[in-house]
C-alpha atoms as a PDB file:
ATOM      1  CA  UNK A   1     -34.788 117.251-224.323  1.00  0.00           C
ATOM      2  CA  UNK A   2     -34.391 120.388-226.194  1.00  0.00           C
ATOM      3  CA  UNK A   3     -35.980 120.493-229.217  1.00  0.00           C
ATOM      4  CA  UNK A   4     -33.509 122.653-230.480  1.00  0.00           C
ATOM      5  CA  UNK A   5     -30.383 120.509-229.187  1.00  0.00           C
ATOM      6  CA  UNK A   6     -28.763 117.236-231.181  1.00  0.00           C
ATOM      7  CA  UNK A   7     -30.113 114.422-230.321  1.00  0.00           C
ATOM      8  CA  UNK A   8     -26.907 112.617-228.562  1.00  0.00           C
ATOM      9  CA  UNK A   9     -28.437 109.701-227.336  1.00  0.00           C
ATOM     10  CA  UNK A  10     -26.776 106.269-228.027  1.00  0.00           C
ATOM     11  CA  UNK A  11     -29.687 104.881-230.235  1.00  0.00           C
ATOM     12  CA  UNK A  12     -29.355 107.956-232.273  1.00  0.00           C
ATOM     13  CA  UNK A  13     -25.551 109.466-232.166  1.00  0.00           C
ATOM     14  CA  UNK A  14     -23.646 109.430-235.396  1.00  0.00           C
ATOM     15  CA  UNK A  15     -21.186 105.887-235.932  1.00  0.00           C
ATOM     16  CA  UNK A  16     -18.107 106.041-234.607  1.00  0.00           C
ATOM     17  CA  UNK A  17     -15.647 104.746-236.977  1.00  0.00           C
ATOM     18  CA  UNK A  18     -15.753 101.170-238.254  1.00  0.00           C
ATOM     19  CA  UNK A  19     -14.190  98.698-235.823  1.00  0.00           C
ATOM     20  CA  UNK A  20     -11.228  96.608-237.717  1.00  0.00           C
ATOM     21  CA  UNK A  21     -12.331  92.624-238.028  1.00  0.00           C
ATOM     22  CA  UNK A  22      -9.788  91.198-240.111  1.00  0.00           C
ATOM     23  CA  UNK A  23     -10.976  87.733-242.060  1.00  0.00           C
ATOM     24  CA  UNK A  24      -9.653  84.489-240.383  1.00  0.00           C
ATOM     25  CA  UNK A  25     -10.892  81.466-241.272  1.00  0.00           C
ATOM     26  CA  UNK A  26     -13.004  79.835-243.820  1.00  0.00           C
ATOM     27  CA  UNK A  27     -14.986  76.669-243.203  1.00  0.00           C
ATOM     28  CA  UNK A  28     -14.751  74.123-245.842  1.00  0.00           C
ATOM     29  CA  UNK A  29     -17.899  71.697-245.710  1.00  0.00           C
ATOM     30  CA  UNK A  30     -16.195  67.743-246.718  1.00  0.00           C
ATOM     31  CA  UNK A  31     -16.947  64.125-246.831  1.00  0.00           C
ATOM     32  CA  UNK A  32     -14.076  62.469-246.208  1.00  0.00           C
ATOM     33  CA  UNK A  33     -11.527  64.394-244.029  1.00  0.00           C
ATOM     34  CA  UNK A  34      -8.477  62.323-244.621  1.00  0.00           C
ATOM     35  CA  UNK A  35      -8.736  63.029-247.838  1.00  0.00           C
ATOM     36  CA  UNK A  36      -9.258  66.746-247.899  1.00  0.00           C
ATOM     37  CA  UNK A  37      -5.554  66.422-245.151  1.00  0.00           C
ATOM     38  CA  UNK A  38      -4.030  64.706-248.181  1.00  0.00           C
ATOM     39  CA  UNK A  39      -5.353  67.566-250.829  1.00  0.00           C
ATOM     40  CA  UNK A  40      -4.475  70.504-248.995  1.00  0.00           C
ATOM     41  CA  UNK A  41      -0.898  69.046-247.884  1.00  0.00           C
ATOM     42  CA  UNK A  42      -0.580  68.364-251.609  1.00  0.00           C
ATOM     43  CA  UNK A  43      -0.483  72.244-251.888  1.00  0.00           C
ATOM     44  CA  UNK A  44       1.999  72.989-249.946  1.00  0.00           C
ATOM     45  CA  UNK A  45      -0.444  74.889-247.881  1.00  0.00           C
ATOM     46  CA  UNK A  46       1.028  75.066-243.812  1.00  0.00           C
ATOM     47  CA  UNK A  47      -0.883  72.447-241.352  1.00  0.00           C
ATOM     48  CA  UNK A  48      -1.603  75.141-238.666  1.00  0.00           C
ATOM     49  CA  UNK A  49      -2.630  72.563-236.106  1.00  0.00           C
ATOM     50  CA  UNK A  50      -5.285  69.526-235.670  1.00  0.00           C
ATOM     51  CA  UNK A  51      -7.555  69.146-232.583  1.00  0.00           C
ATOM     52  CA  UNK A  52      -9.544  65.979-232.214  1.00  0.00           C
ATOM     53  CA  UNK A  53     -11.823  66.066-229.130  1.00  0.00           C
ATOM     54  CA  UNK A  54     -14.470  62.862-229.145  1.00  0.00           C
ATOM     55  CA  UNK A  55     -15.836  63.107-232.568  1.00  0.00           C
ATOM     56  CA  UNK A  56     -14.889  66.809-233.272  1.00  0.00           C
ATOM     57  CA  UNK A  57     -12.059  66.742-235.069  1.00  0.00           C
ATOM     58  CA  UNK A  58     -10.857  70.416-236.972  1.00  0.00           C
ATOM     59  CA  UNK A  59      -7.657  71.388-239.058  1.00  0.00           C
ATOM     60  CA  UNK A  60      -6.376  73.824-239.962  1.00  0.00           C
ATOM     61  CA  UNK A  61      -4.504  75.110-243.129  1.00  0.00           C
ATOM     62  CA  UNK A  62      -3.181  79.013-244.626  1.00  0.00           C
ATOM     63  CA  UNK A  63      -2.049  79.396-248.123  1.00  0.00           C
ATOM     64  CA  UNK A  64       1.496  80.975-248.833  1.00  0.00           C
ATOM     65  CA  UNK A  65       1.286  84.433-248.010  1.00  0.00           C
ATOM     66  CA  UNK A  66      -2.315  84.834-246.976  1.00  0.00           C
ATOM     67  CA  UNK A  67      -3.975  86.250-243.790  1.00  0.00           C
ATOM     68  CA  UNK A  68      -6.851  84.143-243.743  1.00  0.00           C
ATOM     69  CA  UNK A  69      -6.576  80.325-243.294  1.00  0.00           C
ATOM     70  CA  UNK A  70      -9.246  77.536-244.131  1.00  0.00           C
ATOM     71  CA  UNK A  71     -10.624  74.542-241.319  1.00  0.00           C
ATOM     72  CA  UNK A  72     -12.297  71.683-241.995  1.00  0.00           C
ATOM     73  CA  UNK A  73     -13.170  68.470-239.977  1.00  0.00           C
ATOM     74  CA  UNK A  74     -16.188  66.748-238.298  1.00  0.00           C
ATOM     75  CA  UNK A  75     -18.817  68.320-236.469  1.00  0.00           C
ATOM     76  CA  UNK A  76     -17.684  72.054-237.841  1.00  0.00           C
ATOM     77  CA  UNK A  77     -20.113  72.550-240.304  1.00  0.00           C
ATOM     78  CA  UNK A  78     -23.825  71.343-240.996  1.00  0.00           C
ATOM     79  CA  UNK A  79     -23.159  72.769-245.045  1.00  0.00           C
ATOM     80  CA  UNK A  80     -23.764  70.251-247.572  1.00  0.00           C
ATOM     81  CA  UNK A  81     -19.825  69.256-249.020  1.00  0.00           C
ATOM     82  CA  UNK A  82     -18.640  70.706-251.967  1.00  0.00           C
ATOM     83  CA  UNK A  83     -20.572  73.845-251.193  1.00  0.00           C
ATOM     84  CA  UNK A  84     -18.391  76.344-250.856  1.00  0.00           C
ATOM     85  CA  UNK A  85     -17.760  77.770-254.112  1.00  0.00           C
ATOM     86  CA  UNK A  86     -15.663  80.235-255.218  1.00  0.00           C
ATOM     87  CA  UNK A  87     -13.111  81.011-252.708  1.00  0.00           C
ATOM     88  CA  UNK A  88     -10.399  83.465-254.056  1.00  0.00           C
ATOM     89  CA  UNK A  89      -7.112  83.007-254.074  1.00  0.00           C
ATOM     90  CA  UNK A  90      -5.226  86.226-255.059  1.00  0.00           C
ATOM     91  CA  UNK A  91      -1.807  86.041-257.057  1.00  0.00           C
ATOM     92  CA  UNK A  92       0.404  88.438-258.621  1.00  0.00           C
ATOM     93  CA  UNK A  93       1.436  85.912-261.711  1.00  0.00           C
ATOM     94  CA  UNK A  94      -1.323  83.655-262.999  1.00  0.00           C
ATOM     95  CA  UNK A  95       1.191  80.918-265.186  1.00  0.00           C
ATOM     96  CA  UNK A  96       3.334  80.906-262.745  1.00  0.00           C
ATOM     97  CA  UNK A  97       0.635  80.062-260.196  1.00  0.00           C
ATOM     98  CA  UNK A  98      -1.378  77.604-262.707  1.00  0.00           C
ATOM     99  CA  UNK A  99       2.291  75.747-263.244  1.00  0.00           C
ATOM    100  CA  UNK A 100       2.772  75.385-259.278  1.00  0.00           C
ATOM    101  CA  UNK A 101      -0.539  73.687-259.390  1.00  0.00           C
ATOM    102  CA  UNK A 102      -0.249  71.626-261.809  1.00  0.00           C
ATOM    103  CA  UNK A 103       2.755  70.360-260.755  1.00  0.00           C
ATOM    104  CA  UNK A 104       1.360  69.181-257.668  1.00  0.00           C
ATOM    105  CA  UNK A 105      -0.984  67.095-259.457  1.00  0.00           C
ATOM    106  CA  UNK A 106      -3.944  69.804-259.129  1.00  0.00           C
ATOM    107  CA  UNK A 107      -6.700  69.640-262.274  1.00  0.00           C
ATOM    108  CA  UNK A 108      -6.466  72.840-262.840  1.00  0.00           C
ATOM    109  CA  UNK A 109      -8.255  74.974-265.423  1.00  0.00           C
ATOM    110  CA  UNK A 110      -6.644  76.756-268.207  1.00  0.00           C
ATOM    111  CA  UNK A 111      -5.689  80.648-267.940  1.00  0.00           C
ATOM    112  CA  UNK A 112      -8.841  82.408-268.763  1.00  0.00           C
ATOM    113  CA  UNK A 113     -10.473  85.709-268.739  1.00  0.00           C
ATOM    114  CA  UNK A 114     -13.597  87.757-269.401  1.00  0.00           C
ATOM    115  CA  UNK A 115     -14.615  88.934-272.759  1.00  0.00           C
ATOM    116  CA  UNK A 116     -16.102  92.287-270.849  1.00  0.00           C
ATOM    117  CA  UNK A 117     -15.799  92.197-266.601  1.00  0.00           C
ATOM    118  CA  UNK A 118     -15.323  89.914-264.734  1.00  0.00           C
ATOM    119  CA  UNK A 119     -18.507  87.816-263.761  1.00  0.00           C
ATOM    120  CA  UNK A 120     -17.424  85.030-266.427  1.00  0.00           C
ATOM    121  CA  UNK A 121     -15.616  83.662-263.543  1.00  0.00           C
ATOM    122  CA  UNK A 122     -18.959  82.656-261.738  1.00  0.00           C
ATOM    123  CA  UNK A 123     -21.108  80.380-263.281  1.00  0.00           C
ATOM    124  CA  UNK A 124     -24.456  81.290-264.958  1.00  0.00           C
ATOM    125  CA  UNK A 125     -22.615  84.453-266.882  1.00  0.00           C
ATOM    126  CA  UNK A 126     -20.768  84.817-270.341  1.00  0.00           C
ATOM    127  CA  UNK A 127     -18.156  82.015-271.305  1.00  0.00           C
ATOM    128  CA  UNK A 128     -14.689  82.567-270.083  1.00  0.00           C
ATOM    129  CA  UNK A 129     -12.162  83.178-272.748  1.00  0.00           C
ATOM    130  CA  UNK A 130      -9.358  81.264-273.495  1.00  0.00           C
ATOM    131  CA  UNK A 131      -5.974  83.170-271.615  1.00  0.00           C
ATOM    132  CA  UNK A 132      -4.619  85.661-269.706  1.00  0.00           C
ATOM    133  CA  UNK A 133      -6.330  89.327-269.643  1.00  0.00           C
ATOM    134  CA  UNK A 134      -4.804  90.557-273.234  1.00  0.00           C
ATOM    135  CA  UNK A 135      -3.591  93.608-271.829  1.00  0.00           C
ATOM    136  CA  UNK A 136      -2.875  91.740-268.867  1.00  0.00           C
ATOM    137  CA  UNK A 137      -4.994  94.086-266.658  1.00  0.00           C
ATOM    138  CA  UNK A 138      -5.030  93.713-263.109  1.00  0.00           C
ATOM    139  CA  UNK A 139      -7.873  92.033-261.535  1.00  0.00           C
ATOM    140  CA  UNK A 140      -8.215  90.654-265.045  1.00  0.00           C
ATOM    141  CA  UNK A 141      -6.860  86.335-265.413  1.00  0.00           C
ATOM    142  CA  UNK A 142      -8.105  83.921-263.420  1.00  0.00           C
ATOM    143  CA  UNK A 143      -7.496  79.675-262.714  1.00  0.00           C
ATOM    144  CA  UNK A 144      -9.799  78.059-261.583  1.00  0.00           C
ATOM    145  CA  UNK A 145      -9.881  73.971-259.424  1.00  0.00           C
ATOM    146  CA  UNK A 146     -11.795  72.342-256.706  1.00  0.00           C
ATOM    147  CA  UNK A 147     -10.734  70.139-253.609  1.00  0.00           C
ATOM    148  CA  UNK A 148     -11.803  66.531-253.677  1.00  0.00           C
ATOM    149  CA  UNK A 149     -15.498  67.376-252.344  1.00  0.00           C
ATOM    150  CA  UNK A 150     -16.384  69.715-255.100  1.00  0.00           C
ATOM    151  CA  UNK A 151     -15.282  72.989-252.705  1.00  0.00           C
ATOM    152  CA  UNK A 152     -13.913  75.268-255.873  1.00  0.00           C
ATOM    153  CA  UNK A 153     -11.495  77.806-255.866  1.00  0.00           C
ATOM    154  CA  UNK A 154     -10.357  80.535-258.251  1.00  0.00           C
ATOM    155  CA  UNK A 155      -7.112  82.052-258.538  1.00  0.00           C
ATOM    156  CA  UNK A 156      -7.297  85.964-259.615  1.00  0.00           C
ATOM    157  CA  UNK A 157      -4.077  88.194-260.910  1.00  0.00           C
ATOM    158  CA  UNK A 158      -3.824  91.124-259.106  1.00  0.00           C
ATOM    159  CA  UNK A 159      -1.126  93.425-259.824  1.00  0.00           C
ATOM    160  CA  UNK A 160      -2.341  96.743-258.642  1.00  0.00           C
ATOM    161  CA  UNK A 161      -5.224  97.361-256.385  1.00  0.00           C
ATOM    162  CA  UNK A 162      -8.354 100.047-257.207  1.00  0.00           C
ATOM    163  CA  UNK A 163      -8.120 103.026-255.794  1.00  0.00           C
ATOM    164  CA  UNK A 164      -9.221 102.615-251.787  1.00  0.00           C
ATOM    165  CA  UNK A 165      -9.139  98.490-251.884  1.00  0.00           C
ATOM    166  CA  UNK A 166      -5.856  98.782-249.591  1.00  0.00           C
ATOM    167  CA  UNK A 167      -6.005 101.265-246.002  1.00  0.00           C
ATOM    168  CA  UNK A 168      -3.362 101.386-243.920  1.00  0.00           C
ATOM    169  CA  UNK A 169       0.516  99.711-244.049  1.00  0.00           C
ATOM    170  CA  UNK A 170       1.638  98.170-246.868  1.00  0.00           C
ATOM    171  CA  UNK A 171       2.475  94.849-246.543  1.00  0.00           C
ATOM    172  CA  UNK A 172       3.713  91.453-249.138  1.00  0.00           C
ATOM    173  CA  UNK A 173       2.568  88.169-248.533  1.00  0.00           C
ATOM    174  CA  UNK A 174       6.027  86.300-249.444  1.00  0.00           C
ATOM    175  CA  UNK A 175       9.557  87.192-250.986  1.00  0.00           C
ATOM    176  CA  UNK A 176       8.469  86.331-254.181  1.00  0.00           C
ATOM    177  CA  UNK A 177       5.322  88.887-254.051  1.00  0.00           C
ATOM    178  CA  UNK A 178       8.035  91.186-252.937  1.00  0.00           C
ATOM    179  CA  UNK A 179      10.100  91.066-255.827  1.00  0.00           C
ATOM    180  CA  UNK A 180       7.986  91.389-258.002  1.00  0.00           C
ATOM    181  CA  UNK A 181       6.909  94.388-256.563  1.00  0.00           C
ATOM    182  CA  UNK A 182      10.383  95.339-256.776  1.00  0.00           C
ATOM    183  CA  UNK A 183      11.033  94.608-260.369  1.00  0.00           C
ATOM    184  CA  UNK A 184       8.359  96.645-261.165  1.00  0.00           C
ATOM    185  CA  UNK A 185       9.330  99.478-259.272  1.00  0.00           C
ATOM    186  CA  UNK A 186      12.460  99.446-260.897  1.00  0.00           C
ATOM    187  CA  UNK A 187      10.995  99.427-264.541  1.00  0.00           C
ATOM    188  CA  UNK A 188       9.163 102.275-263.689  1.00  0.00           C
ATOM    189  CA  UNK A 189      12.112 104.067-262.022  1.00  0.00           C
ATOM    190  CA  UNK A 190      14.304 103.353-265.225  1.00  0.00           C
ATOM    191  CA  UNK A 191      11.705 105.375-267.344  1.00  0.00           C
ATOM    192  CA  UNK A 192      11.712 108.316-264.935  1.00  0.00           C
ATOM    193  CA  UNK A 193      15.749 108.184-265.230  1.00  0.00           C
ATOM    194  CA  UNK A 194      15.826 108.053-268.691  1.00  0.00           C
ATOM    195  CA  UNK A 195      13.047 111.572-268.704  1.00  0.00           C
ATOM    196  CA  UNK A 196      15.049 113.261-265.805  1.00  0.00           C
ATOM    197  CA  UNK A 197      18.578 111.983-267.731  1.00  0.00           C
ATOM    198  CA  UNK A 198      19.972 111.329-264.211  1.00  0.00           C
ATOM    199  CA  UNK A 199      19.670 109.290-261.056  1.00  0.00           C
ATOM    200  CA  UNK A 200      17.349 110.430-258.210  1.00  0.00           C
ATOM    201  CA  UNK A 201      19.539 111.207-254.757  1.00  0.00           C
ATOM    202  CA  UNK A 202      16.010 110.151-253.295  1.00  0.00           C
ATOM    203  CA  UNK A 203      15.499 107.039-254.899  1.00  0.00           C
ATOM    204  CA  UNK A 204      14.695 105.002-252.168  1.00  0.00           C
ATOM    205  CA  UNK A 205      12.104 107.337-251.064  1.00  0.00           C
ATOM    206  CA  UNK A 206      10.660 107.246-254.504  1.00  0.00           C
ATOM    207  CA  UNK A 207      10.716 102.981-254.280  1.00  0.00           C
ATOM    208  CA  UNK A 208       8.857 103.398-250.905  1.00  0.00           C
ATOM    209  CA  UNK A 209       6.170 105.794-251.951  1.00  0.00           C
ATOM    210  CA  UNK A 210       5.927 103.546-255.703  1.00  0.00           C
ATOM    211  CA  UNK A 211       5.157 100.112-253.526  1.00  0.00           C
ATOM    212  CA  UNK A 212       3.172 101.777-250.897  1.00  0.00           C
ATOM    213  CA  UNK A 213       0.656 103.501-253.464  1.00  0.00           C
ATOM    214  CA  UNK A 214       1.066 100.411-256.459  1.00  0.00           C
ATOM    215  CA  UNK A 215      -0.840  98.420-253.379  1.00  0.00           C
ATOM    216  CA  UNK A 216      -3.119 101.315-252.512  1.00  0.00           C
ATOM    217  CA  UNK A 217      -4.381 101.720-255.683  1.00  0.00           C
ATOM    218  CA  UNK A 218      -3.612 105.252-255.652  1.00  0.00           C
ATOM    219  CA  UNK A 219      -2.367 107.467-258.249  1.00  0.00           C
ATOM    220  CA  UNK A 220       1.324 106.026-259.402  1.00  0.00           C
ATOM    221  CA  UNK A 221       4.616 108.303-258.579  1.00  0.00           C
ATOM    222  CA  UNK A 222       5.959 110.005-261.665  1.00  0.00           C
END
């Protein structure tokens, strides 16, 4: 080669760009699978399907709204049970979310949040603190329970995404997520009326472009 030529070959040519893989599934190490079926019904989670073969057995489940969905069973993991630890759970209202569980019999924690950050969530950091976020930032009030094994799970309030944390469409993961997206849109869209002193002919282009950047994180529409 060329000394003076770019080096093209495969072990050296510059990445091509990142090739999507989209999370799935998450394996939850338990004891006593019958029990973990009876949990995770008890949320209200959907039963995607159950395959028993010898055995293996493996189900199933996907929160409301989510993407990614959790198995469990015999013979699908050699992890100890109760070792997976701090799966999260993203929700757009915190009390509403703690009620839901609690109504279903969860033992779920109090709303809490950090005094600085957000590492009191995991343990071996500063003590959580007693309710939500106090300015209710994003990111910023968490819930936290386990399964019957000891598998925990934390519930985080997310109201508006950082800056690049969202690429591509924008999508809700129920109704409810929706209108709350919605409602506030429209408080946002009642301040610009009341600086402009009249209504927008291009409103619902200015809803669009408020939803689509609230879950970008970008820079809000004023």
């Amino acid at each position: 080669m060329n000394p003076t030529e770019p080096d093209t070959s495969p072990e050296t040519a510059a990445p091509s760009a990142a090739v999507d893989m989209k999370l799935e599934v998450i394996v939850l190490p338990v004891a006593d699978v019958d029990r973990a079926k009876q949990f995770y019904d008890s949320l209200g989670w959907r039963l995607d399907g159950e395959r028993v073969d010898g055995n293996f057995r493996s189900l199933q489940y996907t929160p409301p709204g989510s993407g990614c969905s959790v198995q469990f069973g015999r013979q699908v993991t050699l992890a100890e049970p109760g070792s997976a630890q701090g799966t999260h759970l993203i929700v757009t209202d915190i009390e509403a979310a703690r009620r839901d569980l609690v109504s279903r019999g969860v033992d779920a924690s109090e709303v809490f949040h950090c005094e600085s950050g957000y590492a009191c969530r995991f343990p071996g950091n500063d003590e959580p603190v007693p309710g939500p976020h106090p300015e209710r930032g994003t990111y910023g009030s968490f819930v936290s329970f386990s399964d019957p094994d000891g598998n925990s799970w934390i519930l985080q309030e997310i109201t508006q995404r950082f800056p690049g944390r969202v690429q591509g469409g924008t999508a809700f993961g129920s109704p409810a997520d929706l209108a709350q997206a919605l409602e506030r849109a429209a408080a946002a869209y009642q301040d610009l009326e009341k600086r402009n002193t009249q209504e927008d002919p291009n409103w619902a282009q200015w809803y669009a472009s408020y939803l689509a950047q609230e879950q970008s994180g970008e820079k809000q529409t004023s």
